[in-house]
C-alpha atoms as a PDB file:
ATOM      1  CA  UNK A   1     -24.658  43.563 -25.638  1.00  0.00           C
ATOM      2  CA  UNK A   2     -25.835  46.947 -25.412  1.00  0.00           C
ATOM      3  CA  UNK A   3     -27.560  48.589 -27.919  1.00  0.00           C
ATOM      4  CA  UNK A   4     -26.499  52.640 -27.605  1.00  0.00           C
ATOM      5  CA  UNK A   5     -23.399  53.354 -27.476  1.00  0.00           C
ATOM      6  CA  UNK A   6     -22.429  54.676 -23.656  1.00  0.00           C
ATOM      7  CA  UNK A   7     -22.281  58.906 -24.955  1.00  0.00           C
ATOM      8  CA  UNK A   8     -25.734  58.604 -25.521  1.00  0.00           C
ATOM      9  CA  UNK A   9     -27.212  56.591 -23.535  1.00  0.00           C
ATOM     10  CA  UNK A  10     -28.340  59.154 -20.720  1.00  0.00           C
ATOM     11  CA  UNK A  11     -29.958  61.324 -23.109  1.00  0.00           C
ATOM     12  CA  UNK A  12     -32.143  58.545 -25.021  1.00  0.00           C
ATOM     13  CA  UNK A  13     -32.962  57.156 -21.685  1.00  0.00           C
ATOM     14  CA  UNK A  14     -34.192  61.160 -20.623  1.00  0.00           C
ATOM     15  CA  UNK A  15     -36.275  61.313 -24.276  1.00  0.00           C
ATOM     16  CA  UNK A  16     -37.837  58.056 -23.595  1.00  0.00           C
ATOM     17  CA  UNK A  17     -38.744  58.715 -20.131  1.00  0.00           C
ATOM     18  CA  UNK A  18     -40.341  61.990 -21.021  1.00  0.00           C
ATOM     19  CA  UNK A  19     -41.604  59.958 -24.114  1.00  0.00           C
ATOM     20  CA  UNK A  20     -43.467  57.543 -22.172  1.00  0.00           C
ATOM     21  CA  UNK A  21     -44.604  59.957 -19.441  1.00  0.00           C
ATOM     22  CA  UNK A  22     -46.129  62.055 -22.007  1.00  0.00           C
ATOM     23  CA  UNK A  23     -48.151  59.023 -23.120  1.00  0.00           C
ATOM     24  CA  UNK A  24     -49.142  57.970 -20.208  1.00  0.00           C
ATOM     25  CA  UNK A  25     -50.536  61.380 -19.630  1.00  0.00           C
ATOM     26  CA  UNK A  26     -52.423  61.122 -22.764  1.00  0.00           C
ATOM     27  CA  UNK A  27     -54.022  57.948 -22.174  1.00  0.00           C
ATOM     28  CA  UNK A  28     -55.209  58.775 -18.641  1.00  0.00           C
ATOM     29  CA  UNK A  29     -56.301  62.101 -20.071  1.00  0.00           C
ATOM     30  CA  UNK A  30     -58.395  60.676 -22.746  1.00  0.00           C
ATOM     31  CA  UNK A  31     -59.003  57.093 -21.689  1.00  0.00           C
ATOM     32  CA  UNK A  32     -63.107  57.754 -20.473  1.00  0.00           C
ATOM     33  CA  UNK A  33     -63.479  59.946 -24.181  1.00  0.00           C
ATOM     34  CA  UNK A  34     -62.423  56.612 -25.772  1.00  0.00           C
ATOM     35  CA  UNK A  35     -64.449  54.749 -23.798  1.00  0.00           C
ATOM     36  CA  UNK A  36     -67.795  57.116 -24.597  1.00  0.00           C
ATOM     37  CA  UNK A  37     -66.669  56.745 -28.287  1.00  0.00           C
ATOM     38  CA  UNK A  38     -65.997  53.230 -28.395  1.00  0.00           C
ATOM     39  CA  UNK A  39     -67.769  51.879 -25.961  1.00  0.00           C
ATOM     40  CA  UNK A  40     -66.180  49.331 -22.789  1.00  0.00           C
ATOM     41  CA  UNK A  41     -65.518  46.614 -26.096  1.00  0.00           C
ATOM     42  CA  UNK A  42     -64.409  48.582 -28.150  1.00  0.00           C
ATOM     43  CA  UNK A  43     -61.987  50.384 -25.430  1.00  0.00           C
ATOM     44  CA  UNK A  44     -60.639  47.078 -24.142  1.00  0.00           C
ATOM     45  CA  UNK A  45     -59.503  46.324 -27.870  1.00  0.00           C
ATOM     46  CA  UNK A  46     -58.269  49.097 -28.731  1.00  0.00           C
ATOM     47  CA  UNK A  47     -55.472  48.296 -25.761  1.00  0.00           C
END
């Protein structure tokens, strides 16, 4: 079974996309900052 109905399934699909682009932006963008602040432990737990 599908969860959205088919009208709207396109333009979740183009939110999340963007969505998880965005993050993964993010994360590459601020993944050695973590790392300075946390430290390699505390980096590898926070993911």
């Amino acid at each position: 079974p599908e969860i959205l109905p088919q009208r709207v399934r396109g333009l979740v699909s183009s939110i999340v996309t963007s969505l998880r682009w965005g993050l993964a932006f993010l994360v590459t963008r601020f993944f050695y900052n973590l790392l300075s602040a946390l430290g390699d432990d505390g980096g590898y737990w926070f993911f």
